[in-house]
C-alpha atoms as a PDB file:
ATOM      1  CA  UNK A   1       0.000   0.000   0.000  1.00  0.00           C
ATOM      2  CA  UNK A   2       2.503   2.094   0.963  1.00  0.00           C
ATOM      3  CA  UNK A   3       4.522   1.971  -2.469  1.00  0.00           C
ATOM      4  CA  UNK A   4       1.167   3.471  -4.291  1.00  0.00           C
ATOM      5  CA  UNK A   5       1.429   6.596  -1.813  1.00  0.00           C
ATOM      6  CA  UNK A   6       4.063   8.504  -3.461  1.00  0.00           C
ATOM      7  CA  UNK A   7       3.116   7.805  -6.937  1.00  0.00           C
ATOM      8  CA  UNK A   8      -0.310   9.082  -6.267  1.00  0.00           C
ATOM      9  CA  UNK A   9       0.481  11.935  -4.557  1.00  0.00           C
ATOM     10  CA  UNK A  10       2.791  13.000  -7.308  1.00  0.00           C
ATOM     11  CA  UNK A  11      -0.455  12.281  -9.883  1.00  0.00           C
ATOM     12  CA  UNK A  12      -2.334  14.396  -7.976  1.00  0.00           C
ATOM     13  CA  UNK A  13       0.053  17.340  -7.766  1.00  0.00           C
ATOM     14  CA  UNK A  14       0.518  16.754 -11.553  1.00  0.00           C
ATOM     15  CA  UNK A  15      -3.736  17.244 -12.339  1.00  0.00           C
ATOM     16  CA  UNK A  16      -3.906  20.021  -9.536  1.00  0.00           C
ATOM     17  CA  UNK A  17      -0.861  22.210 -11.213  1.00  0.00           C
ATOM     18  CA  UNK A  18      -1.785  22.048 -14.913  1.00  0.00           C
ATOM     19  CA  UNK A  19      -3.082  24.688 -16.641  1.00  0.00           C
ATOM     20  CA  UNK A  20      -6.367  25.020 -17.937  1.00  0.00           C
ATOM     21  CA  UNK A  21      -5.388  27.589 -20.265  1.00  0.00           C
ATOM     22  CA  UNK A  22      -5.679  27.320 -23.969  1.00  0.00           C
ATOM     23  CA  UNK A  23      -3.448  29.743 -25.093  1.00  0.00           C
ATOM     24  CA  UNK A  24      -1.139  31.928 -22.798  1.00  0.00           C
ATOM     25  CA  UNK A  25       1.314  34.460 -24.109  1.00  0.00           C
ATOM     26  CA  UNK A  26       3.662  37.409 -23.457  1.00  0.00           C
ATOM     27  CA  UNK A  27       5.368  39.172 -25.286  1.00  0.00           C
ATOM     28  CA  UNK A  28       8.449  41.397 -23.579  1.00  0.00           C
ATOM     29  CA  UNK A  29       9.045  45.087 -23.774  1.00  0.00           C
ATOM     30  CA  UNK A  30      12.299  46.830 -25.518  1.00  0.00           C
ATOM     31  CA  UNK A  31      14.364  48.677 -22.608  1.00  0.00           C
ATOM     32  CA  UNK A  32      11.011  47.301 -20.051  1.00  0.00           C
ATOM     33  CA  UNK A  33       9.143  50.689 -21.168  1.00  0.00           C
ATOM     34  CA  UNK A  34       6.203  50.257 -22.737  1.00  0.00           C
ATOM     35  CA  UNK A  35       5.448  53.613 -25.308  1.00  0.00           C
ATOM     36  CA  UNK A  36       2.144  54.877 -25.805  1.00  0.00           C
ATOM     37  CA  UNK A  37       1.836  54.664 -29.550  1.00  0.00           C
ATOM     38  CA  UNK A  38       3.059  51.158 -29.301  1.00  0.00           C
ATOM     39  CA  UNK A  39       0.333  47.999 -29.722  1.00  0.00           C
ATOM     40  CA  UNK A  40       0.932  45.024 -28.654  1.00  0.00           C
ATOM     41  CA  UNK A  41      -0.639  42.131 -30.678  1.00  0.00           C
ATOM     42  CA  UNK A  42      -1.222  38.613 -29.550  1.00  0.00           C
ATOM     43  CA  UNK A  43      -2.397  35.680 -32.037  1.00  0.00           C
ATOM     44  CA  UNK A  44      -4.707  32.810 -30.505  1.00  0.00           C
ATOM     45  CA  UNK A  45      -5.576  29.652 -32.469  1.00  0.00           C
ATOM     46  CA  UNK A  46      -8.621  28.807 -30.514  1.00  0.00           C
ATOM     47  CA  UNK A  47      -9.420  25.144 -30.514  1.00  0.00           C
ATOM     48  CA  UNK A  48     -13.301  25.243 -29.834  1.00  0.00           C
ATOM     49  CA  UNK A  49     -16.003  28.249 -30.065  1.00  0.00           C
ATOM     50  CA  UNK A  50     -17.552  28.798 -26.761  1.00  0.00           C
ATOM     51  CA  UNK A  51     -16.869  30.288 -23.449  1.00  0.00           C
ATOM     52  CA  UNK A  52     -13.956  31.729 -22.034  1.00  0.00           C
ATOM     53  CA  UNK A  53     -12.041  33.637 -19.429  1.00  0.00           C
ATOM     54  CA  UNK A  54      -9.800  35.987 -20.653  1.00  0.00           C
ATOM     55  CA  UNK A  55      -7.145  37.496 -18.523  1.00  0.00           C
ATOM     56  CA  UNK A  56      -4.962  40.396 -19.022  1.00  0.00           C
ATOM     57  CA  UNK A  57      -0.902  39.198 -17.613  1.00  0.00           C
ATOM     58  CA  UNK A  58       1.592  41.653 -16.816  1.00  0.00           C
ATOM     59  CA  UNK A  59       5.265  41.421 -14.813  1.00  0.00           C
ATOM     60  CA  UNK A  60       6.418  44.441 -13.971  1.00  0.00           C
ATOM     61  CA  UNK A  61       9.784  45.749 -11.993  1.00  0.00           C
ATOM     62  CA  UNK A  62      10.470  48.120  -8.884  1.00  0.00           C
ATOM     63  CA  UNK A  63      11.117  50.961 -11.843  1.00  0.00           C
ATOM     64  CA  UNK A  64       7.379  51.264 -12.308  1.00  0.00           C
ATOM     65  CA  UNK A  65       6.345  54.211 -10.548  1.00  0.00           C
ATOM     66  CA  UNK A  66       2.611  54.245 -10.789  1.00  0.00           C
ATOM     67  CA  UNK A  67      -0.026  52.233  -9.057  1.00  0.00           C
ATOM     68  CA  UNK A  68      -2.067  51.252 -11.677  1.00  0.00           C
ATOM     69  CA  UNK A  69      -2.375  51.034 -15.273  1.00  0.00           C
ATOM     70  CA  UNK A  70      -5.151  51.726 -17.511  1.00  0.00           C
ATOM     71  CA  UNK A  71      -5.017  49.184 -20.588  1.00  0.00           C
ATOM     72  CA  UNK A  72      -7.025  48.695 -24.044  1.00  0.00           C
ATOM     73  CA  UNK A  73      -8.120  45.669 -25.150  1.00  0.00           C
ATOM     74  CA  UNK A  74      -9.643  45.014 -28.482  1.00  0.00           C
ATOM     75  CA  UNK A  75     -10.181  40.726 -30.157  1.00  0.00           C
ATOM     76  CA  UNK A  76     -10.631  40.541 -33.994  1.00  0.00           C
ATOM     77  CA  UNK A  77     -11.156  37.433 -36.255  1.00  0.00           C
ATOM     78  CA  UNK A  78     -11.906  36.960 -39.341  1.00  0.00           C
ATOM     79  CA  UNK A  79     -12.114  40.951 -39.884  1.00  0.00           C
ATOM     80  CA  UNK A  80     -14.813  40.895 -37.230  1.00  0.00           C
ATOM     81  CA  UNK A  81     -13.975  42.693 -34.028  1.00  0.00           C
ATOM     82  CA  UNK A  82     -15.140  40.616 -31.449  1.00  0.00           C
ATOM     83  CA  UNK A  83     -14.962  43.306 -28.220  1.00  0.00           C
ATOM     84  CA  UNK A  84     -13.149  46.311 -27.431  1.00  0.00           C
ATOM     85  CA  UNK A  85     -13.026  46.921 -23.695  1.00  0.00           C
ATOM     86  CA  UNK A  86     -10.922  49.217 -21.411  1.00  0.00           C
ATOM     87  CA  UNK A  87      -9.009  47.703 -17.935  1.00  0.00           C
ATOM     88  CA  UNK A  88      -7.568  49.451 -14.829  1.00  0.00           C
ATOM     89  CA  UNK A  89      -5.222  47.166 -13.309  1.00  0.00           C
ATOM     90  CA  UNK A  90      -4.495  47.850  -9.716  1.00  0.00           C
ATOM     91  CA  UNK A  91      -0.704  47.151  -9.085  1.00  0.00           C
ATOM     92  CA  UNK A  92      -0.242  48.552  -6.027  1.00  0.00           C
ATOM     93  CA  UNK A  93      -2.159  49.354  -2.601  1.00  0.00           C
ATOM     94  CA  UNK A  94      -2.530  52.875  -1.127  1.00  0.00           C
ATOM     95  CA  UNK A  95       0.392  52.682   0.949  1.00  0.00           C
ATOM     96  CA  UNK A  96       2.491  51.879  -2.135  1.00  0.00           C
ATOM     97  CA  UNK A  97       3.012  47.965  -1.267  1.00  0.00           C
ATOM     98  CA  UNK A  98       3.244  46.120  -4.647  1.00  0.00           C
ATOM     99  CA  UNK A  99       0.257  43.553  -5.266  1.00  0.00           C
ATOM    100  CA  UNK A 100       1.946  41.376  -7.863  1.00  0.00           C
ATOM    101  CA  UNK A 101       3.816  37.600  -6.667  1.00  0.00           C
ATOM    102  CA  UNK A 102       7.480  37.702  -6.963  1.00  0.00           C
ATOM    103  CA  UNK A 103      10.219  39.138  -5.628  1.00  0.00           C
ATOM    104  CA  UNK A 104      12.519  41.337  -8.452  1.00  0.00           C
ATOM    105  CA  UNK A 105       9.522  41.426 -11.176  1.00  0.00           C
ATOM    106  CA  UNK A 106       5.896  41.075  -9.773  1.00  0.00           C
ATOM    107  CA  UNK A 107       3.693  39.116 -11.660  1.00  0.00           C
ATOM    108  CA  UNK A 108      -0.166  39.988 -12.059  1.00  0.00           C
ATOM    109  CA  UNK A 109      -3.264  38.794 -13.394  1.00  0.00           C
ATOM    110  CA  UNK A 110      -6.843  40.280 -13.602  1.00  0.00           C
ATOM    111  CA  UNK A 111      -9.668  38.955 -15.252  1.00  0.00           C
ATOM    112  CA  UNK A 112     -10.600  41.758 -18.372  1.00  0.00           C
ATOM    113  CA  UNK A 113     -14.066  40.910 -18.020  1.00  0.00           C
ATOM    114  CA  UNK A 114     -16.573  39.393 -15.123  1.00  0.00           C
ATOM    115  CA  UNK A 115     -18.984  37.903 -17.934  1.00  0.00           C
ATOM    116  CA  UNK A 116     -17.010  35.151 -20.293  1.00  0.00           C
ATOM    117  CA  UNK A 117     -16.068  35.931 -23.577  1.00  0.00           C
ATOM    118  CA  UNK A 118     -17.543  34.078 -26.812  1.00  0.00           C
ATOM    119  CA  UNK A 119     -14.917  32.942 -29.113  1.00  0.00           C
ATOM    120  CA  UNK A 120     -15.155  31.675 -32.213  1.00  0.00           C
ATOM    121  CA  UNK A 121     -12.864  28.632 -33.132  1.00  0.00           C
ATOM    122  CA  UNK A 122      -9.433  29.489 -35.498  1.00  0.00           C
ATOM    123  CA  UNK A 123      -7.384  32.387 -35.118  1.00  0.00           C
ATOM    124  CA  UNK A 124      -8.066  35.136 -32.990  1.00  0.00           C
ATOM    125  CA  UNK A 125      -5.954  38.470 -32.418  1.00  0.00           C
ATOM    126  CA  UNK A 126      -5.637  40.681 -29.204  1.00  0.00           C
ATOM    127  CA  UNK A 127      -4.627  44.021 -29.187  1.00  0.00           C
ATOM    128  CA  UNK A 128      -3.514  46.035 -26.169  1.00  0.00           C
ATOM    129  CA  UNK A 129      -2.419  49.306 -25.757  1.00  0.00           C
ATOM    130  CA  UNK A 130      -1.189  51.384 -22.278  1.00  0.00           C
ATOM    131  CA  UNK A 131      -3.703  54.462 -22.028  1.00  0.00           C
ATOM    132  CA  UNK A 132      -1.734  56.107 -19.312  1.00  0.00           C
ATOM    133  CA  UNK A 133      -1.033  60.003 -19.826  1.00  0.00           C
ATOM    134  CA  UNK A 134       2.289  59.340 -19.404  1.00  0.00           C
ATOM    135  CA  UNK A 135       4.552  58.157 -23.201  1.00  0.00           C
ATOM    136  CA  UNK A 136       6.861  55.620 -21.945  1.00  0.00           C
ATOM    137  CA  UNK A 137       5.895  53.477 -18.564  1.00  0.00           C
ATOM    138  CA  UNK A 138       9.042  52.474 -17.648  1.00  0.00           C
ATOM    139  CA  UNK A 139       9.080  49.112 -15.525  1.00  0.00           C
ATOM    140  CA  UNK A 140       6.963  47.373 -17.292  1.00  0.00           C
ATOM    141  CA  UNK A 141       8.525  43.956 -18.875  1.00  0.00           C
ATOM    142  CA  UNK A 142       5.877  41.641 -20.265  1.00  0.00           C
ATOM    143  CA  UNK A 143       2.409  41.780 -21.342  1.00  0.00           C
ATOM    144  CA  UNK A 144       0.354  38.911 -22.406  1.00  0.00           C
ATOM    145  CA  UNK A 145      -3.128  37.510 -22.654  1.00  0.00           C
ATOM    146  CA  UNK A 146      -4.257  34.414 -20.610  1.00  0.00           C
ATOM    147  CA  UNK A 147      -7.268  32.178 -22.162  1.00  0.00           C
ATOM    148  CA  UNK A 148      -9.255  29.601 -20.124  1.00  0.00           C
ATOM    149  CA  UNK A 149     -12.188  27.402 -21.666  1.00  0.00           C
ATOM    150  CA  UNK A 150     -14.955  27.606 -19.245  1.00  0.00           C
ATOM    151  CA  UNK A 151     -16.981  23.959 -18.903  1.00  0.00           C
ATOM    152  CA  UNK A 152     -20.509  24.055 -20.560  1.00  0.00           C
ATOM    153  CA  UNK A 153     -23.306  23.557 -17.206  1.00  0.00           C
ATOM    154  CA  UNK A 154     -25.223  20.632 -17.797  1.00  0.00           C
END
């Protein structure tokens, strides 16, 4: 009995740590400064239409010096835009203590919408832009998109 313990418990850690996530991305920053005028543009091959969770990902370093930042999100496919939404990410409290996990670059995640997203199956591309009043937010080293098929309720 005792030699099925370990291999269980290392099956279980396995299911409990794996990603639901269809498509997760990043893409990193020149100089970690993101401009204003610059878009950055994320291509999903989605595997099913249906539901989904989409999540805006950022990792950030010490350099940033605001505590949020507003973002722009737009989804096309097939020459149909799909949504165009705007996001204030909170990335640090009022007393200026960072939110994000990590210790040199905080990572963050916040969902870009409380409703799921319908998304059709094939290719689908993100668009984000900073809309901060400031040109270059310096600090700021990766941006990416995280996408998680909800389960259809029975």
């Amino acid at each position: 009995m005792k030699k099925y313990i370990i291999p269980m418990v290392i099956l279980l850690l396995t299911i409990a740590c794996h990603s639901t996530a269809v498509f997760e991305e990043y893409k990193e920053l020149a100089e970690e400064s993101w401009n204003k005028d610059e878009i950055i543009e994320l291509t999903a091959n989605i595997p099913d239409s249906g539901l989904y969770k989409l999540t805006l990902c950022l990792r950030h370093t010490s350099d940033y010096e605001m505590a949020n930042l507003w973002c722009f999100i737009s989804a096309h496919s097939q020459d149909v835009q799909l949504f165009k939404d705007t996001l204030n990410m909170k990335i640090a409290n009022t007393d200026g203590r960072w939110i994000g996990k990590g210790d040199n670059i905080k990572q963050l995640e916040q969902i870009i919408r409380i409703h799921p997203f319908s998304l059709p199956k094939g290719e689908v591309i993100f668009k984000i832009e900073q809309g901060m009043r400031i040109d270059d937010m310096k600090g700021i080293k990766n941006v990416g998109i995280k996408i998680e098929k909800l389960k259809n309720k029975i």
